[in-house]
PDB file of N, CA and C in Angstrom:
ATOM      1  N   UNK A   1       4.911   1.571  10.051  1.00  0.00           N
ATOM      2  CA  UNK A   1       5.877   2.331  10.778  1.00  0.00           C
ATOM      3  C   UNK A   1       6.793   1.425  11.588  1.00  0.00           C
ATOM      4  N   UNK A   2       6.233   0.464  12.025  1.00  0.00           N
ATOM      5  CA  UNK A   2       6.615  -0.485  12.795  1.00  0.00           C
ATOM      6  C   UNK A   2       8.204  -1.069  12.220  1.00  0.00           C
ATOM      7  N   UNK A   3       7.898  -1.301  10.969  1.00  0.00           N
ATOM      8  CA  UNK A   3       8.254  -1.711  10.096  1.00  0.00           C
ATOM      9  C   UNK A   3      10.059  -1.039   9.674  1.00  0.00           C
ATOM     10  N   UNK A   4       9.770  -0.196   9.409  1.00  0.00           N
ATOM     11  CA  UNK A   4      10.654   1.248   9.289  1.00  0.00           C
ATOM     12  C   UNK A   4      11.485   1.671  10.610  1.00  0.00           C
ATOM     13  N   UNK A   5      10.680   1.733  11.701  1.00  0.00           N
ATOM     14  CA  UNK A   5      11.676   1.326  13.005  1.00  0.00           C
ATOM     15  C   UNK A   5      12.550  -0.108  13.449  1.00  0.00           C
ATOM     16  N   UNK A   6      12.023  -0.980  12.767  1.00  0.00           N
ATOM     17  CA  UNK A   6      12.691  -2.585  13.002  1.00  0.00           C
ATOM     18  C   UNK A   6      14.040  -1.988  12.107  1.00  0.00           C
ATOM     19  N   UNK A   7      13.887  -1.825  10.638  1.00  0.00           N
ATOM     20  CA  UNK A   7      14.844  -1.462   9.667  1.00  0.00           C
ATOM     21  C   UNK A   7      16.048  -1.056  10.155  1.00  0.00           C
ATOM     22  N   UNK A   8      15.731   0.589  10.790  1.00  0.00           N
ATOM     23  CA  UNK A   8      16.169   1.690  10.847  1.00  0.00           C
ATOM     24  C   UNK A   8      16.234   1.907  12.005  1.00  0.00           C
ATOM     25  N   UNK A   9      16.503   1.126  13.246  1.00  0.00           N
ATOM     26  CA  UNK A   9      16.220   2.081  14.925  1.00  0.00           C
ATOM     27  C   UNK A   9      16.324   2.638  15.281  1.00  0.00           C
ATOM     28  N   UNK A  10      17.661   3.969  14.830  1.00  0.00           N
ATOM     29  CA  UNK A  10      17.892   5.302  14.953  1.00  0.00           C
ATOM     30  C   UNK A  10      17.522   6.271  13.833  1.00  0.00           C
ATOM     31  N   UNK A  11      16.290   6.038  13.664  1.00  0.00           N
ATOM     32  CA  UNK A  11      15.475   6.728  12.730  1.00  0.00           C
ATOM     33  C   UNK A  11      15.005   7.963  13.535  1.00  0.00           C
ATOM     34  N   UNK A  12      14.780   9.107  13.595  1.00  0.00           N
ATOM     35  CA  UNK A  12      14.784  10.464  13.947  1.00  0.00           C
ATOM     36  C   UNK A  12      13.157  10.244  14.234  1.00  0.00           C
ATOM     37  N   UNK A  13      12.729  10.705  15.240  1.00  0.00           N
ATOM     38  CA  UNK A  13      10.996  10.391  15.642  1.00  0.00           C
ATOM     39  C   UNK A  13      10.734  11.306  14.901  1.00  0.00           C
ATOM     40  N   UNK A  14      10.662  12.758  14.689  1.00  0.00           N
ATOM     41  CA  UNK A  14      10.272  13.235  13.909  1.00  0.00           C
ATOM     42  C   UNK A  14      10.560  13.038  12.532  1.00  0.00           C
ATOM     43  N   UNK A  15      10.982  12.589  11.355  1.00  0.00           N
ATOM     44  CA  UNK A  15      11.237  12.001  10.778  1.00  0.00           C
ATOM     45  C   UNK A  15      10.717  10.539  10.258  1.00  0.00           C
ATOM     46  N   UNK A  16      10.070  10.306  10.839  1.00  0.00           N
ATOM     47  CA  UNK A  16       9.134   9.236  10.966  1.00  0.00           C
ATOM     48  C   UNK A  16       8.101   9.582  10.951  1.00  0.00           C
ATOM     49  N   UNK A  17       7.300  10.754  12.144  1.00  0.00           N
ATOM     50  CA  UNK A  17       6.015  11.171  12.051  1.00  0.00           C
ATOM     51  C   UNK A  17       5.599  11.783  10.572  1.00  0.00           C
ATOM     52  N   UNK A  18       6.468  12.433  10.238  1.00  0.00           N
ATOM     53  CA  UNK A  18       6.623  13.457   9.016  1.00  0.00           C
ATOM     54  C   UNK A  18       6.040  12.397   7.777  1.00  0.00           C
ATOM     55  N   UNK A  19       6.468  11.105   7.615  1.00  0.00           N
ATOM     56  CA  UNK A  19       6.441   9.653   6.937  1.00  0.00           C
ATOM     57  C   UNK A  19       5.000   9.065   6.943  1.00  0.00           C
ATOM     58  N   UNK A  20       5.068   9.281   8.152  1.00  0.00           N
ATOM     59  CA  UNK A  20       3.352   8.828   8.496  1.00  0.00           C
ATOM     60  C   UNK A  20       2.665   9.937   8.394  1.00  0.00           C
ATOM     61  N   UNK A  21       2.730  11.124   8.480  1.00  0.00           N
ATOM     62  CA  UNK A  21       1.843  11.724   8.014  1.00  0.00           C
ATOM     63  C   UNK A  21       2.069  12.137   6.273  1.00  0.00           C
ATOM     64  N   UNK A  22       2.706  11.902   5.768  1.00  0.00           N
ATOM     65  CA  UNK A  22       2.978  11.489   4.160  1.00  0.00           C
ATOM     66  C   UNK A  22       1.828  10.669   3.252  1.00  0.00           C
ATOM     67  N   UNK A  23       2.090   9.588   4.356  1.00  0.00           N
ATOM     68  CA  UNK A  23       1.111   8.372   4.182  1.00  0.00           C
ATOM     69  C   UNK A  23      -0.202   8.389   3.809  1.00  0.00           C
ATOM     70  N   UNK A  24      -0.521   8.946   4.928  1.00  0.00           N
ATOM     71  CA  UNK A  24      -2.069   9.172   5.250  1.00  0.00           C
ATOM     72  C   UNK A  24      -2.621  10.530   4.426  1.00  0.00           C
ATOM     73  N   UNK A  25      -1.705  11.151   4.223  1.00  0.00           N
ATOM     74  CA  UNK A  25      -2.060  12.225   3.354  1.00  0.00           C
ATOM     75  C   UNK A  25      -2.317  11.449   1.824  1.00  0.00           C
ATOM     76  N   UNK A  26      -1.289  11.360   1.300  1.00  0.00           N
ATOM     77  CA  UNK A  26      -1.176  11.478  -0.024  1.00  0.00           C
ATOM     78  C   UNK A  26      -0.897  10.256  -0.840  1.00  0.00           C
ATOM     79  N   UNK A  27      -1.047   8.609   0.286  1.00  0.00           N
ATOM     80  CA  UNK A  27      -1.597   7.696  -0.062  1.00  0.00           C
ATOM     81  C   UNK A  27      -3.120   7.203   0.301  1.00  0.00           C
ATOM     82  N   UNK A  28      -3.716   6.264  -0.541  1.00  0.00           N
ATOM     83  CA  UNK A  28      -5.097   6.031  -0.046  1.00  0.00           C
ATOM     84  C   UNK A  28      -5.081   4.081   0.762  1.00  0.00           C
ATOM     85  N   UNK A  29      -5.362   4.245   1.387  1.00  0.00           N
ATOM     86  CA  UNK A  29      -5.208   3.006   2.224  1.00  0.00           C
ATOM     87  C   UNK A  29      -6.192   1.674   1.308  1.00  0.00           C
ATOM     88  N   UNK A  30      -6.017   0.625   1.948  1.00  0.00           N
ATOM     89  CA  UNK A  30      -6.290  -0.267   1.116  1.00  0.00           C
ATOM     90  C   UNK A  30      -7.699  -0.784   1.046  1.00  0.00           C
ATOM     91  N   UNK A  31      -8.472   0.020   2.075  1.00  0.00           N
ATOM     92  CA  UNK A  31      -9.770  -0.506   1.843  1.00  0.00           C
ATOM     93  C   UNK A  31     -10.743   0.791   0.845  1.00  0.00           C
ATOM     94  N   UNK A  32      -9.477   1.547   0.955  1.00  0.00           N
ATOM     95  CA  UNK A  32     -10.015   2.668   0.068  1.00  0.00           C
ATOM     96  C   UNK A  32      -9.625   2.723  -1.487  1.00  0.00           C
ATOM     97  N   UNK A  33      -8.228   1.791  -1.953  1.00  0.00           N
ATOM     98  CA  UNK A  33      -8.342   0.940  -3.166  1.00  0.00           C
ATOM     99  C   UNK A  33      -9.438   0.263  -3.385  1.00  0.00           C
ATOM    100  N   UNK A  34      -9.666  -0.680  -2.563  1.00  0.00           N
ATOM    101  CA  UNK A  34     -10.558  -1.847  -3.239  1.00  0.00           C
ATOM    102  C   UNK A  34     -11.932  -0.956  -2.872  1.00  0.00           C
ATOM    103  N   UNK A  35     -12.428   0.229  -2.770  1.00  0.00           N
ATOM    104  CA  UNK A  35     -13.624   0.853  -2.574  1.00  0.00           C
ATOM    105  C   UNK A  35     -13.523   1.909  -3.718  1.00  0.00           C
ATOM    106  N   UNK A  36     -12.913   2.206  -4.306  1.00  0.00           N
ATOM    107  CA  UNK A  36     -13.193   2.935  -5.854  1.00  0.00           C
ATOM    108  C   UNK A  36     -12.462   2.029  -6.716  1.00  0.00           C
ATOM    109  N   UNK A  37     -11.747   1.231  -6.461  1.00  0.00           N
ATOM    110  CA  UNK A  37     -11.759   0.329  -7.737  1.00  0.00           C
ATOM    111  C   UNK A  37     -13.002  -0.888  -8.025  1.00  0.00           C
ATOM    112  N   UNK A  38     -13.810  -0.799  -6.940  1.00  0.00           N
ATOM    113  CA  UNK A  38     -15.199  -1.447  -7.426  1.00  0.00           C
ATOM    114  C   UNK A  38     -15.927  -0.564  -7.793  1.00  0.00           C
ATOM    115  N   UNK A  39     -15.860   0.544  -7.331  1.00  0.00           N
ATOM    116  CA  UNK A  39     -17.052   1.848  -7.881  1.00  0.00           C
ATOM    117  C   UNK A  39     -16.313   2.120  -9.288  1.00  0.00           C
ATOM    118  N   UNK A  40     -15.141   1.985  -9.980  1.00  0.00           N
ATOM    119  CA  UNK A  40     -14.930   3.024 -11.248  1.00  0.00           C
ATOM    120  C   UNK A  40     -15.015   1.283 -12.101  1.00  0.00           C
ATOM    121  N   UNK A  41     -14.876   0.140 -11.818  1.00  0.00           N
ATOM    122  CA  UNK A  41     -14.967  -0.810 -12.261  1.00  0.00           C
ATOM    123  C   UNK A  41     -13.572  -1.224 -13.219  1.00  0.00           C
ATOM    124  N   UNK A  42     -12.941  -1.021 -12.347  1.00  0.00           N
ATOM    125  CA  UNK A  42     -11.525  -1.312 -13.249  1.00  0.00           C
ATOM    126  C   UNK A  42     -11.185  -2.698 -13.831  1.00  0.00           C
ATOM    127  N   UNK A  43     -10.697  -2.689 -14.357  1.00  0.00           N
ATOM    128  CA  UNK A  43     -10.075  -4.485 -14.764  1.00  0.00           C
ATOM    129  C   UNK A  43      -8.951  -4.674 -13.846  1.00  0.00           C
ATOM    130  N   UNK A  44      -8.317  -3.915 -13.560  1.00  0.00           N
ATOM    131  CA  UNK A  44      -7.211  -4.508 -12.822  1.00  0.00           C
ATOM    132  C   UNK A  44      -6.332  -3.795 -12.323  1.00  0.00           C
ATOM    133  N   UNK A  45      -6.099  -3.749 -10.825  1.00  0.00           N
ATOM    134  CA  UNK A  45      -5.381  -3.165  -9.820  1.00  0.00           C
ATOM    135  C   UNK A  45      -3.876  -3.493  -9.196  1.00  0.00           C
ATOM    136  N   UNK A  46      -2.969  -2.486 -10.015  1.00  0.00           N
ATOM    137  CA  UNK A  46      -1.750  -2.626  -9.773  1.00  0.00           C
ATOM    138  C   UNK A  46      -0.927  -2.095  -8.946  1.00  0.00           C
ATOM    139  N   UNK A  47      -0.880  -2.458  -7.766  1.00  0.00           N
ATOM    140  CA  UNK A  47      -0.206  -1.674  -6.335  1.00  0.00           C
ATOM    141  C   UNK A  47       1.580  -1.269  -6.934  1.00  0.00           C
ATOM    142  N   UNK A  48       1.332   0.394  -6.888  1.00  0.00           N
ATOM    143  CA  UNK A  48       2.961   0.893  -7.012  1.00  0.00           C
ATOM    144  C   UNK A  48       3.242   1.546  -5.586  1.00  0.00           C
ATOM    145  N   UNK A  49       4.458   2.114  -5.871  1.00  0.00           N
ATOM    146  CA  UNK A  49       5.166   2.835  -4.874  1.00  0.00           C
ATOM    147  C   UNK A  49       4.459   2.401  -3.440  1.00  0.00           C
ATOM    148  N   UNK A  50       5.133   1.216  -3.762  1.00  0.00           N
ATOM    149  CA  UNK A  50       4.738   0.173  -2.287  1.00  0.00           C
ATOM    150  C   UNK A  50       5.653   0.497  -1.211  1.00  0.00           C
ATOM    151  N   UNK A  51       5.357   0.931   0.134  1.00  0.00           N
ATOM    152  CA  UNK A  51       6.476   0.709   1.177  1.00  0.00           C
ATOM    153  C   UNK A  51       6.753  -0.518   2.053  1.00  0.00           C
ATOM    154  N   UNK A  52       5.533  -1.814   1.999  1.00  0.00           N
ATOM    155  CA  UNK A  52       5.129  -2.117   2.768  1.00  0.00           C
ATOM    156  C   UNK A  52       5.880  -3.839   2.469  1.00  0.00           C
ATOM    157  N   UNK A  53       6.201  -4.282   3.552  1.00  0.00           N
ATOM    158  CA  UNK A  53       6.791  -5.647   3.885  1.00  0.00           C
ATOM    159  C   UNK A  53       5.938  -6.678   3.088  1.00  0.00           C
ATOM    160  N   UNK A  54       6.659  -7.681   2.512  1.00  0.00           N
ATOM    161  CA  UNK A  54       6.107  -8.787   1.967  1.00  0.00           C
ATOM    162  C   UNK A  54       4.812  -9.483   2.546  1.00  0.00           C
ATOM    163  N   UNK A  55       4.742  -9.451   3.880  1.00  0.00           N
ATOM    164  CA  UNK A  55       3.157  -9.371   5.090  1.00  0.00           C
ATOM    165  C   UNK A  55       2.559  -8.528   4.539  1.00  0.00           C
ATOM    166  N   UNK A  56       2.831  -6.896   4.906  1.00  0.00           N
ATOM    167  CA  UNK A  56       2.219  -5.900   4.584  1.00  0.00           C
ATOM    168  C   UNK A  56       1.234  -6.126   3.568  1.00  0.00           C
ATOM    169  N   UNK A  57       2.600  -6.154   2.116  1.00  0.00           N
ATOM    170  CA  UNK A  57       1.611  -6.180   1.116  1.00  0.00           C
ATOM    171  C   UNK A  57       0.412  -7.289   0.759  1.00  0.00           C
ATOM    172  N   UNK A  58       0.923  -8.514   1.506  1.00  0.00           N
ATOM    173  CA  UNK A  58      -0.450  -9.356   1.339  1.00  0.00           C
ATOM    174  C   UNK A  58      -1.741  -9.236   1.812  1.00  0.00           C
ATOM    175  N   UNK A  59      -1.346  -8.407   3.055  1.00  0.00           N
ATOM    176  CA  UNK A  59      -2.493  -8.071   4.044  1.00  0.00           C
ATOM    177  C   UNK A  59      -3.251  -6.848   3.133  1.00  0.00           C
ATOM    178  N   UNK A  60      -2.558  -5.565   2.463  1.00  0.00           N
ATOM    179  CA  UNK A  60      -3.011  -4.834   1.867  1.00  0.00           C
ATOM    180  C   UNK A  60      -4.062  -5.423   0.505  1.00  0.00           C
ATOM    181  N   UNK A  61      -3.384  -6.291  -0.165  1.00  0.00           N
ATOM    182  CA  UNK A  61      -4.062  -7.408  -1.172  1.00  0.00           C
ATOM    183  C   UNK A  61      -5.571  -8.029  -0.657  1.00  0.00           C
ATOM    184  N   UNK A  62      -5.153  -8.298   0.577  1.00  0.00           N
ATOM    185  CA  UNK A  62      -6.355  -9.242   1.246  1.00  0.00           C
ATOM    186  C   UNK A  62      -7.509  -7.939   1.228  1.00  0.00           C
ATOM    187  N   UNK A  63      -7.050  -6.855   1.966  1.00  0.00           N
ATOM    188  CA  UNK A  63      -8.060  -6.372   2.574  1.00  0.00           C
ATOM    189  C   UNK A  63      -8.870  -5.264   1.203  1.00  0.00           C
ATOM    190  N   UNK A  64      -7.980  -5.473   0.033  1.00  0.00           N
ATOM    191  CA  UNK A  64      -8.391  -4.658  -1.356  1.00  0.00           C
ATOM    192  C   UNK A  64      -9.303  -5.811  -1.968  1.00  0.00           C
ATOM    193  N   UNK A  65      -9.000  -7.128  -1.918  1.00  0.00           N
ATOM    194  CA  UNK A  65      -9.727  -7.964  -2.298  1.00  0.00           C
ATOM    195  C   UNK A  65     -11.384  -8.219  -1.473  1.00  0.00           C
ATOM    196  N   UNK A  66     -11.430  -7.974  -0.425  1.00  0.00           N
ATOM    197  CA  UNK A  66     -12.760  -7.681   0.399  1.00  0.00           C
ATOM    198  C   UNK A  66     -13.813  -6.937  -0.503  1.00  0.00           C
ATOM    199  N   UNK A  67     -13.032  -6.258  -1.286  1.00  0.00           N
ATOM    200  CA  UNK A  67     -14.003  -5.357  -2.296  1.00  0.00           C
ATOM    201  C   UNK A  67     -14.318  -4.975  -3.451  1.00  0.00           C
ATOM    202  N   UNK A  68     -13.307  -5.085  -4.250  1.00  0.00           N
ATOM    203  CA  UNK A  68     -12.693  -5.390  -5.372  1.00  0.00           C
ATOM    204  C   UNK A  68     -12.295  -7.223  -6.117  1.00  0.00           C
ATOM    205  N   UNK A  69     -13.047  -7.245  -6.965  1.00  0.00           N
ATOM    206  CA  UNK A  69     -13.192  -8.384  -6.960  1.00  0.00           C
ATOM    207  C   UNK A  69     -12.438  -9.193  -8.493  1.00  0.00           C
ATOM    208  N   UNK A  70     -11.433  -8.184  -8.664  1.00  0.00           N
ATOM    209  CA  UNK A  70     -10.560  -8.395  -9.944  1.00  0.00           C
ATOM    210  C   UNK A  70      -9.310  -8.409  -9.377  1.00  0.00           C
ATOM    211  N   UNK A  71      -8.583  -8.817 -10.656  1.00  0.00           N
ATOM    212  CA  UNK A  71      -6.856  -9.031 -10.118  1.00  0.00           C
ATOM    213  C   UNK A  71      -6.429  -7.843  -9.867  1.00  0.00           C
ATOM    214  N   UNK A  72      -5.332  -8.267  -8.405  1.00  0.00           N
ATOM    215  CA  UNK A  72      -4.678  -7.021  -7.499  1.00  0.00           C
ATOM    216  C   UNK A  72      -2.523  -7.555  -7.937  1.00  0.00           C
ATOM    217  N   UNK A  73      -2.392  -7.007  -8.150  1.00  0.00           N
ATOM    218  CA  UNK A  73      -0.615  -7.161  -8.543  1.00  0.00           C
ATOM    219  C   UNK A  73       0.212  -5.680  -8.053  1.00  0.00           C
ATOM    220  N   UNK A  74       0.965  -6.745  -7.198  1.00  0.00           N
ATOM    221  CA  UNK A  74       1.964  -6.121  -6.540  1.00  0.00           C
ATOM    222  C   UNK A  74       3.003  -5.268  -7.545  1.00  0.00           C
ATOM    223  N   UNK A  75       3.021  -4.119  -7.907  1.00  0.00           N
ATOM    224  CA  UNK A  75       4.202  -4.117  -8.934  1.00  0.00           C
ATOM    225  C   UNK A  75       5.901  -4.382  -8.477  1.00  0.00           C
ATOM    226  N   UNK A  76       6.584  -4.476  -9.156  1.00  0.00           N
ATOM    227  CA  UNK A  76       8.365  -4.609  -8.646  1.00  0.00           C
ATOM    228  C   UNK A  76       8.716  -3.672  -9.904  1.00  0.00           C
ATOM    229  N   UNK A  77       9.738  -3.476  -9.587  1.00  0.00           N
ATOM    230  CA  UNK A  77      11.229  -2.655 -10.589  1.00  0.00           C
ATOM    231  C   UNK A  77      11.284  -3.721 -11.603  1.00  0.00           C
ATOM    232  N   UNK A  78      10.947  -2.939 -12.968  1.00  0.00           N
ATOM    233  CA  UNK A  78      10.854  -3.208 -14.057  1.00  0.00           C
ATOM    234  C   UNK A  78       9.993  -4.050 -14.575  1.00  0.00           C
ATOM    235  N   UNK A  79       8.724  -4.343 -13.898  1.00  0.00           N
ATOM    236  CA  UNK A  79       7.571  -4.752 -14.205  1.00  0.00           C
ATOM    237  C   UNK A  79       6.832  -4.091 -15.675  1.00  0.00           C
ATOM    238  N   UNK A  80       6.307  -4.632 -16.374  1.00  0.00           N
ATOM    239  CA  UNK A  80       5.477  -4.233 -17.440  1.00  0.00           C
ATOM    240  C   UNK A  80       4.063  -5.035 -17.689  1.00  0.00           C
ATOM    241  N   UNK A  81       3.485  -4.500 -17.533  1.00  0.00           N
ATOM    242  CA  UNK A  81       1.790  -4.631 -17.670  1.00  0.00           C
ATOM    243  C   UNK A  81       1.435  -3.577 -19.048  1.00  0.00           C
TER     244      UNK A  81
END
């Protein structure tokens, strides 16, 4: 969020909350990637519809890797796997 306010500073507070609660709804956070992608045993974990800062996403990587112990890839626009 932090993030999104640096961007954007006249970003509408509600409008933001609405974002974060988006988030938390109907994304799964990253220790909760790398916690069913070790339980379903995947080969390999490809982070989409990323919002999160070049930090962000490493930190998200790091903390999926705590548990998950296969390759994690950031996807970009027009990536193919």
């Amino acid at each position: 969020m932090a993030e999104m306010q640096r961007i954007n500073p006249s970003i509408d507070v509600a409008r933001l909350e609405q974002f974060r609660r988006h988030l938390l709804d109907q994304h799964l956070a990253p220790d909760q990637v790398g916690l069913l992608a070790s339980h379903a045993h995947v080969k390999k974990v490809v982070l989409v519809h990323n919002d999160l800062s070049a930090v962000g996403a490493a930190q998200a990587i790091a903390t999926i890797d705590q548990m998950y112990h296969g390759p994690v890839i950031e996807a970009h626009d027009l990536d193919r796997f």
